[in-house]
Protein backbone atom coordinates (compact mmCIF):
# COMPACT_ATOMS: atom_id res chain seq x y z
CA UNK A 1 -47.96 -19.92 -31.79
CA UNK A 2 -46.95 -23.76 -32.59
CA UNK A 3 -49.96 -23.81 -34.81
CA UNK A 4 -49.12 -21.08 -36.74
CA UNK A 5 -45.94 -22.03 -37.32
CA UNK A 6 -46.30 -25.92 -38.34
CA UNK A 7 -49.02 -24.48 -40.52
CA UNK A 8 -46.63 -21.89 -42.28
CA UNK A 9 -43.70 -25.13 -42.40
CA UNK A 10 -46.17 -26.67 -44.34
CA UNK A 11 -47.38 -23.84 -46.54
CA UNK A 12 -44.61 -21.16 -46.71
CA UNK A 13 -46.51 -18.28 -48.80
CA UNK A 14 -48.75 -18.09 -45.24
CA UNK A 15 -45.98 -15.97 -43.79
CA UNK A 16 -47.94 -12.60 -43.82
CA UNK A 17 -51.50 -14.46 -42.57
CA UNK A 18 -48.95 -15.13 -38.73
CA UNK A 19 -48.83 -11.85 -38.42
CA UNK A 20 -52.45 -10.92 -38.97
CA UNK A 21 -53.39 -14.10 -36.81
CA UNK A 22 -51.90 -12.87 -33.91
CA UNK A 23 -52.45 -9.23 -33.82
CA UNK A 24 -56.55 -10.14 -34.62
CA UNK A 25 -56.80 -13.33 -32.56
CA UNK A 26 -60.22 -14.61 -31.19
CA UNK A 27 -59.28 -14.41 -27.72
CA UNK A 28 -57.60 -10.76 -27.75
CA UNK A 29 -60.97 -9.21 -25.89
CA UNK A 30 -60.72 -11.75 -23.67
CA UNK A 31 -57.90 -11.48 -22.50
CA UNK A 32 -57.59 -7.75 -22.65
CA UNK A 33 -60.07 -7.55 -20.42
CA UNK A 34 -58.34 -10.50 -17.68
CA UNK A 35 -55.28 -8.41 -17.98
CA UNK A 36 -57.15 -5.51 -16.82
CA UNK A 37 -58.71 -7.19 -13.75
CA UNK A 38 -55.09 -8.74 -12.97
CA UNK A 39 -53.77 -5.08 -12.94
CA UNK A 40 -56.75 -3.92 -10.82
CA UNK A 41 -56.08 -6.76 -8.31
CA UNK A 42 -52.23 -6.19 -7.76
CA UNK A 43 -52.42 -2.43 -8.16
CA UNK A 44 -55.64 -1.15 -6.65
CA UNK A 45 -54.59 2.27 -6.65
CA UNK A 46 -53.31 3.45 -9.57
CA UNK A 47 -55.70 4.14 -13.38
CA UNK A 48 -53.64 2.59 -15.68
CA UNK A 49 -54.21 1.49 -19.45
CA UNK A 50 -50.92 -1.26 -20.83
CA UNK A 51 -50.64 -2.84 -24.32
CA UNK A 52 -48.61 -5.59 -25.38
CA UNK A 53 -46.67 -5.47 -28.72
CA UNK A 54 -45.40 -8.27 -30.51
CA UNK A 55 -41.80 -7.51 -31.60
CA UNK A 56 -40.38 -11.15 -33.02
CA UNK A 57 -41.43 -14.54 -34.63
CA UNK A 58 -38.85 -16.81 -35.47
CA UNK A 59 -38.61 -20.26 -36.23
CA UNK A 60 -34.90 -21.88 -36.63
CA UNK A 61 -33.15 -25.18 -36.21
CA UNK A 62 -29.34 -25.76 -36.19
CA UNK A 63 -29.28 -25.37 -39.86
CA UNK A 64 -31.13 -22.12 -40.57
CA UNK A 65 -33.33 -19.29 -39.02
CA UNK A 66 -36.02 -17.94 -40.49
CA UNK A 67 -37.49 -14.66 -39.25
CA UNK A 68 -41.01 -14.70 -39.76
CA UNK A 69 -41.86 -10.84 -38.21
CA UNK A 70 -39.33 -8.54 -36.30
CA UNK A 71 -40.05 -5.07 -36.07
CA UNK A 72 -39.70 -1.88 -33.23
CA UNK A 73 -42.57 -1.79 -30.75
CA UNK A 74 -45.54 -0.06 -32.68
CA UNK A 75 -48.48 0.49 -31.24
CA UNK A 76 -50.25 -1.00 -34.74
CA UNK A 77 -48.66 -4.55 -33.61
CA UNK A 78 -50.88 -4.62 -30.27
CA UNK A 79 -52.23 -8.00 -29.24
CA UNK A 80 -54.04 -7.18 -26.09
CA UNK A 81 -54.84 -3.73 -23.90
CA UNK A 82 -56.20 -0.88 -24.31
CA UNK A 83 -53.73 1.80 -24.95
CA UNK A 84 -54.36 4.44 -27.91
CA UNK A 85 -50.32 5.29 -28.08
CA UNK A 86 -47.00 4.53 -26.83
CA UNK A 87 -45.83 8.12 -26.78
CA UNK A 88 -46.39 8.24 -23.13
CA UNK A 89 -46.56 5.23 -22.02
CA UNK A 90 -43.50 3.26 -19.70
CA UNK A 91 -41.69 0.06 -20.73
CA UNK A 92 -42.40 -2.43 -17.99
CA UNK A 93 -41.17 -5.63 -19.14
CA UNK A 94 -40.15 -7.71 -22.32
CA UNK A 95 -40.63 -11.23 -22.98
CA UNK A 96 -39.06 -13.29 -25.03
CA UNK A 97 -40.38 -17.15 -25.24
CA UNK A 98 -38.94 -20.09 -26.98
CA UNK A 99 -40.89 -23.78 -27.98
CA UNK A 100 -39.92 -26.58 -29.93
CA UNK A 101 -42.10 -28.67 -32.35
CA UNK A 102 -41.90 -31.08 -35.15
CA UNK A 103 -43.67 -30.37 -38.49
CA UNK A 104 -42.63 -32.63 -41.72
CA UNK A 105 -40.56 -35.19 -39.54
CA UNK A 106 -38.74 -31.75 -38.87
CA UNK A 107 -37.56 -30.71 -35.57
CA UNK A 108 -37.87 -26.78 -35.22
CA UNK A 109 -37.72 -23.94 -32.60
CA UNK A 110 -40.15 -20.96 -32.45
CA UNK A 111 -38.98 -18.06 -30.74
CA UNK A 112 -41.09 -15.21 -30.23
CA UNK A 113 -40.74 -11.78 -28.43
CA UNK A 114 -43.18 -9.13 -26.85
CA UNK A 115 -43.06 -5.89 -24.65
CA UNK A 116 -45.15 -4.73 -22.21
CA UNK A 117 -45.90 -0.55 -21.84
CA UNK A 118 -48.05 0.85 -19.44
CA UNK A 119 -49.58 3.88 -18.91
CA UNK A 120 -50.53 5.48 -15.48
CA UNK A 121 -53.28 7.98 -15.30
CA UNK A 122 -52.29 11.70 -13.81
CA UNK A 123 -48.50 10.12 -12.98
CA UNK A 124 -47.53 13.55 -12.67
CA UNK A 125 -49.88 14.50 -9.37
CA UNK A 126 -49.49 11.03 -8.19
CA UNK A 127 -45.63 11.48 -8.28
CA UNK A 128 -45.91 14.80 -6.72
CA UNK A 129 -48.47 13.55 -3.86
CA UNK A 130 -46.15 10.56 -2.91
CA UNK A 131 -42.95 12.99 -2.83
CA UNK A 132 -44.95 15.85 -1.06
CA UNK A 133 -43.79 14.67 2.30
CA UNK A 134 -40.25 14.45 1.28
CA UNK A 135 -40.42 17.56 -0.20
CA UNK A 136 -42.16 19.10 3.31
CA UNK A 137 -39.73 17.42 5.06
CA UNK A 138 -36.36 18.85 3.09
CA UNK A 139 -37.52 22.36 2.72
CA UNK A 140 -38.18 22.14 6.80
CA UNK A 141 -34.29 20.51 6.52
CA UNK A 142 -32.72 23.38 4.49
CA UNK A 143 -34.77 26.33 6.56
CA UNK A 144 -33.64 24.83 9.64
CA UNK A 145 -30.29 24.24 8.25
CA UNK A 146 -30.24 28.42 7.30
CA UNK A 147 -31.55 28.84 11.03
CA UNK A 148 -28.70 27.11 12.25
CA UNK A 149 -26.23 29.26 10.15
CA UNK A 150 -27.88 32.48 10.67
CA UNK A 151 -27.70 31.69 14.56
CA UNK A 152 -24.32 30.80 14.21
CA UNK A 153 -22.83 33.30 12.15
CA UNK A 154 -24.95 35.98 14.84
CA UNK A 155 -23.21 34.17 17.22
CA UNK A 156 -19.48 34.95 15.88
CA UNK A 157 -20.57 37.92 15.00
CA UNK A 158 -21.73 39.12 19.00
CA UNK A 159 -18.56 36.85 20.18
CA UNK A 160 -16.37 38.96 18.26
CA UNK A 161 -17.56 42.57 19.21
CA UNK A 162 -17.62 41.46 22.63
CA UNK A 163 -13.84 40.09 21.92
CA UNK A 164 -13.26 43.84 20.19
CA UNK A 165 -15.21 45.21 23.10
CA UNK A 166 -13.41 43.76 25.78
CA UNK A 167 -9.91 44.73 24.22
CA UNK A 168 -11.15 48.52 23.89
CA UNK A 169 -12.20 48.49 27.38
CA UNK A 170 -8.82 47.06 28.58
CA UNK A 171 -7.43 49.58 26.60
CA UNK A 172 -9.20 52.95 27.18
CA UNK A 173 -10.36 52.53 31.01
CA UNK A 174 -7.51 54.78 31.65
CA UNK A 175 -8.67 57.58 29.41
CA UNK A 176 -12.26 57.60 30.75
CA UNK A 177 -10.46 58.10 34.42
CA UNK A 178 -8.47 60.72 32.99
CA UNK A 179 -10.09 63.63 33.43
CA UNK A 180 -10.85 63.18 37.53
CA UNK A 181 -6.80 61.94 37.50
CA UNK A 182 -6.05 65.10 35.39
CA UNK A 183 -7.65 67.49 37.63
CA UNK A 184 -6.26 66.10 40.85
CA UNK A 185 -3.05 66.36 39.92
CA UNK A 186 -3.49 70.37 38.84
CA UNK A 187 -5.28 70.94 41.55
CA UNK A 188 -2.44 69.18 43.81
CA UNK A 189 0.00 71.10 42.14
CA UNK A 190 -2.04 75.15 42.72
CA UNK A 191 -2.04 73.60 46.22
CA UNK A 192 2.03 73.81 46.21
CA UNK A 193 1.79 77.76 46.08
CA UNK A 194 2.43 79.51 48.45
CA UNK A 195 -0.11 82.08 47.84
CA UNK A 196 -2.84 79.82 47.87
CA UNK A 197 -2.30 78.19 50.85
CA UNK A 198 -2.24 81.43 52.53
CA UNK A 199 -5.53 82.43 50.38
CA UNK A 200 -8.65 80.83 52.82
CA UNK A 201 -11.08 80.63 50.05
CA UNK A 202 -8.89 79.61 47.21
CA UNK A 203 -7.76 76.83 49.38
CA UNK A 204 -10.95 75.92 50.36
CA UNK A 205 -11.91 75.82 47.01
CA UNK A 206 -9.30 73.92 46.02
CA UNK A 207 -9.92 71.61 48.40
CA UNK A 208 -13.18 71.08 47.29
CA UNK A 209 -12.27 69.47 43.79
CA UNK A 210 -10.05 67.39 45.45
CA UNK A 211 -12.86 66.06 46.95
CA UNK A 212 -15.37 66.23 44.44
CA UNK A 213 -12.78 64.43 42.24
CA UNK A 214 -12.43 61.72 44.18
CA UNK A 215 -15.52 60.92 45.01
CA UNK A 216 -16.12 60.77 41.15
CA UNK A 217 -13.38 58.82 40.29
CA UNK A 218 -14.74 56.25 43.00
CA UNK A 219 -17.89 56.91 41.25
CA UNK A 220 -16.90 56.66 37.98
CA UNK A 221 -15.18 53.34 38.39
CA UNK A 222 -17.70 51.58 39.61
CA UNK A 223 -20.07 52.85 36.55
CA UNK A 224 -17.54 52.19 34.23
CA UNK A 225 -17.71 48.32 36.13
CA UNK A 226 -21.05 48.44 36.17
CA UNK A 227 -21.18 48.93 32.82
CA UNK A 228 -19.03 46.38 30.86
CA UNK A 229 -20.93 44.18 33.37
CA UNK A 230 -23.90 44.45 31.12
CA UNK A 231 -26.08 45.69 33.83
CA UNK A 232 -29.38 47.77 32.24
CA UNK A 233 -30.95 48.80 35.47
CA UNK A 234 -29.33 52.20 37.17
CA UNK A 235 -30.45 52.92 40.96
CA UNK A 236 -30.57 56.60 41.32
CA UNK A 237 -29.74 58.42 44.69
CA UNK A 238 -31.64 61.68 44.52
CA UNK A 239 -31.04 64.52 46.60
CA UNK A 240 -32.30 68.00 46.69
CA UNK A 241 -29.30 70.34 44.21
CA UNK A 242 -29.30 74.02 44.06
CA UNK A 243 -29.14 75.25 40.17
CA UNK A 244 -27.30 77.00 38.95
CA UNK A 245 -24.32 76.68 41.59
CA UNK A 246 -24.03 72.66 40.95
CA UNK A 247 -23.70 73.14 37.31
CA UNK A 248 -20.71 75.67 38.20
CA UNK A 249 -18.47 73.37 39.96
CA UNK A 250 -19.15 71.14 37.38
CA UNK A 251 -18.45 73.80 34.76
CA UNK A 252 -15.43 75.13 36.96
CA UNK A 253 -13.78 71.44 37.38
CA UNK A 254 -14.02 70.47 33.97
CA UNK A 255 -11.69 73.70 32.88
CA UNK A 256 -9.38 72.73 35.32
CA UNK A 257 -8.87 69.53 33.10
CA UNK A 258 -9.26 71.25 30.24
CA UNK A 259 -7.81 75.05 30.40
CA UNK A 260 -7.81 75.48 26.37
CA UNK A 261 -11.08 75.21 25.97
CA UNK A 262 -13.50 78.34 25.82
CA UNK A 263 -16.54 77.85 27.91
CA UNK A 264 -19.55 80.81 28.31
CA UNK A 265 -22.23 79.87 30.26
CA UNK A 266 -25.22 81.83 30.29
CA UNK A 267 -27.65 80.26 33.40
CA UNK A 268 -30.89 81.75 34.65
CA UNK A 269 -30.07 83.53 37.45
CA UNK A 270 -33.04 82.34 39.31
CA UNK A 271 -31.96 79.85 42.30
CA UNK A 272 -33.99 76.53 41.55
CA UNK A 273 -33.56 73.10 43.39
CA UNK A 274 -34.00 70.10 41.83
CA UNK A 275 -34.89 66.64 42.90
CA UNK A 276 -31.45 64.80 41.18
CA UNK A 277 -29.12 62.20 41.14
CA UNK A 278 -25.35 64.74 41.53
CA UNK A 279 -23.05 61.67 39.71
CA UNK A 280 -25.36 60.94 37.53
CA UNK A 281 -26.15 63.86 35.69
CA UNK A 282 -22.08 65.24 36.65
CA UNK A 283 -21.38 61.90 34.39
CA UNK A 284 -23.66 62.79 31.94
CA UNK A 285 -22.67 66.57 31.26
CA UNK A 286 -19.24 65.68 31.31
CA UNK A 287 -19.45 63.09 28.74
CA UNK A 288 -21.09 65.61 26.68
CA UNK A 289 -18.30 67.53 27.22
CA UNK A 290 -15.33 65.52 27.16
CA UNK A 291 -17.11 64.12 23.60
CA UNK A 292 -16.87 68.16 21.91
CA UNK A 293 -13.16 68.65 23.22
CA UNK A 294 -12.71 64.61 21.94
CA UNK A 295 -13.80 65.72 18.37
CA UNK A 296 -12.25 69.16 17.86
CA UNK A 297 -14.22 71.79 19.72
CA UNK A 298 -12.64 74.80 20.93
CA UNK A 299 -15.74 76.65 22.20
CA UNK A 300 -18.36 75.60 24.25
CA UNK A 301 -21.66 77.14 25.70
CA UNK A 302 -23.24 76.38 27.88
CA UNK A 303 -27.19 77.39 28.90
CA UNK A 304 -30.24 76.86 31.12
CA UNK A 305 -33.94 78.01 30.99
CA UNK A 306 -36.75 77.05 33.18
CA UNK A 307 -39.84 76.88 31.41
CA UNK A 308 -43.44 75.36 31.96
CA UNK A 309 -41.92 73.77 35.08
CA UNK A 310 -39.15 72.34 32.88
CA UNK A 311 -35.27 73.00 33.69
CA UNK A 312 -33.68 72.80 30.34
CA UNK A 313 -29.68 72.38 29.96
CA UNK A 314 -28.15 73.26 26.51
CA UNK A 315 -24.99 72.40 25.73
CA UNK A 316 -23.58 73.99 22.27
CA UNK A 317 -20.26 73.94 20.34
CA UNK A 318 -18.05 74.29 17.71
CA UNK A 319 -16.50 70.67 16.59
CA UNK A 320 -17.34 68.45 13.76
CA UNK A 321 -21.04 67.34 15.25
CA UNK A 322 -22.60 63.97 14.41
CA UNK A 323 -24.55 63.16 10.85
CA UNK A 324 -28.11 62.77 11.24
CA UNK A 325 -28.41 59.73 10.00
CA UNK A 326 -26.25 58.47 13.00
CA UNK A 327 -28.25 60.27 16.25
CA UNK A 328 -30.29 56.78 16.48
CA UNK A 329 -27.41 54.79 17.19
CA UNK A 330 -25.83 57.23 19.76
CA UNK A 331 -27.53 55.73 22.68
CA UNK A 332 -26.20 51.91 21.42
CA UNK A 333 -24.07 50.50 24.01
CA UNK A 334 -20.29 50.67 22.96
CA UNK A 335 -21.55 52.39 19.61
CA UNK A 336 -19.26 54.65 18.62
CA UNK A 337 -19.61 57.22 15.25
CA UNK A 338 -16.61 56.91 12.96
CA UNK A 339 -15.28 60.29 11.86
CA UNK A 340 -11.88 59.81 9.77
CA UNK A 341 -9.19 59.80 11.44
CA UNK A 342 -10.66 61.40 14.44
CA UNK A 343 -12.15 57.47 15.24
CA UNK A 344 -8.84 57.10 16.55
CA UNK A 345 -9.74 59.06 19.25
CA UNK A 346 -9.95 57.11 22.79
CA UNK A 347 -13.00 55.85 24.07
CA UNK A 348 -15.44 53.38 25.25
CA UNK A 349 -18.73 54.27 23.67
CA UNK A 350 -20.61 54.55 26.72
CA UNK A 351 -20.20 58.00 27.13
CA UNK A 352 -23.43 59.51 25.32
């Protein structure tokens, strides 16, 4: 650089021949190729190709400047590498380098200016490799994070229906005792005539509910317990039951509860025992029909068969039924199907 520019201090009209000097230099192979094996060295891992572009020559003193060359990086003023373009390639670094000299008992400065671009190989799929861990690792972050919030928000979710659940069942344990309570207290009160007492059988009979009753209300509490317990297991006590009398006290103390209601039965006559658990399936008919009256029934019917060593119990009536599309969900703990205004109607969902 110092040679070229005492030479053009001492023969001005040389100005374009710097430029062509440097960019087609002797050396520039050379070099090119020491560059390469520098960039090998320090960065073993990566293909890359680099140029460097002269950008400034200028030689000044404190009177004047005189700018020899200045121009935007092109890839035309290359002086060493092996890069085709700078389209893609990255800016790494610029230099700028000053001298001094003297040329005609002149003292001058040179300054000169350069840039270096690179260009890595594939930089795409090496970026992508190198952040494929990162990437692994937040995806795992933000699907555990979901996880967590799906978890949680399950968690609310079951907290408050058990909350909702617990505050029904506070508030409608009296109504699922009510029809035992309700027939007591008729049947207490026929017990006040006179011509019952003084009727054997009616009496007996009588007396009879009473204690039916009470042993289901005993009953009854303890399933209704047992139940908001969250126990899934039931322990049946079976005992030998003569059809189709059992299913007439059952029939003949839930009237007593409920005198508005029609109810036909229409059992086969035939006298069957059965192997059966008496609260058990008492609960369950009841429910069945303490549900109808609950929804608007006024008539119910009531039917056995005994076929291909099957007892069979229908149960049929007139109220507002249940949709289809909701008989899956009936036997869903605390479930309970809405039906306009009639949802108002008290009850725990366990019935059914």
């Amino acid at each position: 650089y110092k040679e070229l520019a005492e030479n053009y201090l001492l023969d001005p009209e040389r100005r374009d021949h710097i430029k062509k000097s440097i960019l087609q230099n002797s050396f520039k192979a050379e070099l090119t190729k020491k560059l390469q094996k520098e960039f090998e060295r320090e960065i073993p891992n990566l293909e890359l190709d680099f140029a460097i572009v002269l950008d400034k020559f200028v030689i000044y003193n404190e009177k004047e400047a005189d700018t020899i060359f200045a121009e935007k990086p092109f890839i035309e003023n290359k002086m060493y590498g092996n890069l085709a373009s700078l389209d893609d390639a990255f800016l790494v670094r610029n230099y700028v380098g000053t001298t001094s000299g003297k040329s005609l008992n002149s003292d001058y400065k040179l300054l000169t200016e350069d840039t270096l671009y690179v260009s890595v190989n594939n930089w795409e799929t090496i970026i992508w490799k190198r952040m494929a861990l990162i990437l692994v690792f937040a995806l795992f972050s933000i699907l555990t994070l979901i996880t967590l919030f799906v978890i949680a928000i399950k968690a609310l979710i079951k907290q408050k229906k058990m909350s909702d659940i617990k505050t029904d069942f506070i508030n409608n344990i009296t109504h699922e005792l009510k029809t035992p309570l309700t027939t007591l207290s008729v049947s207490t009160k026929i017990l006040e005539r006179k011509e019952v007492r003084e009727n054997d059988k009616v009496y007996e009979n009588v007396l009879n509910t009473i204690n039916r009753q009470n042993n289901r209300l005993q009953n009854l509490i303890d399933q209704v317990m047992t139940n908001s317990l969250g126990y899934e297991e039931i322990e049946l006590q079976k005992e030998k039951v003569a059809m189709p009398s059992f299913l007439h006290s059952i029939v003949d103390d839930f009237q007593i509860a409920y005198p508005d209601v029609k109810i036909l039965t229409d059992f086969d006559t035939k006298k069957i025992n059965l192997n059966l658990d008496k609260f058990h399936l008492t609960t369950a008919i009841t429910n069945v029909l303490e549900n109808a009256v609950k929804y608007g029934c006024q008539n119910i019917t009531i039917t056995t068969s005994f076929e291909n060593n099957q007892f069979n119990i229908g149960i049929q009536d007139d109220g507002i039924g249940i949709p289809k599309s909701k008989h899956s969900l009936l036997f869903d703990k605390f479930y309970r199907v809405e039906q306009g205004n009639l949802h108002n109607a008290k009850g725990l969902g366990l019935g059914l």
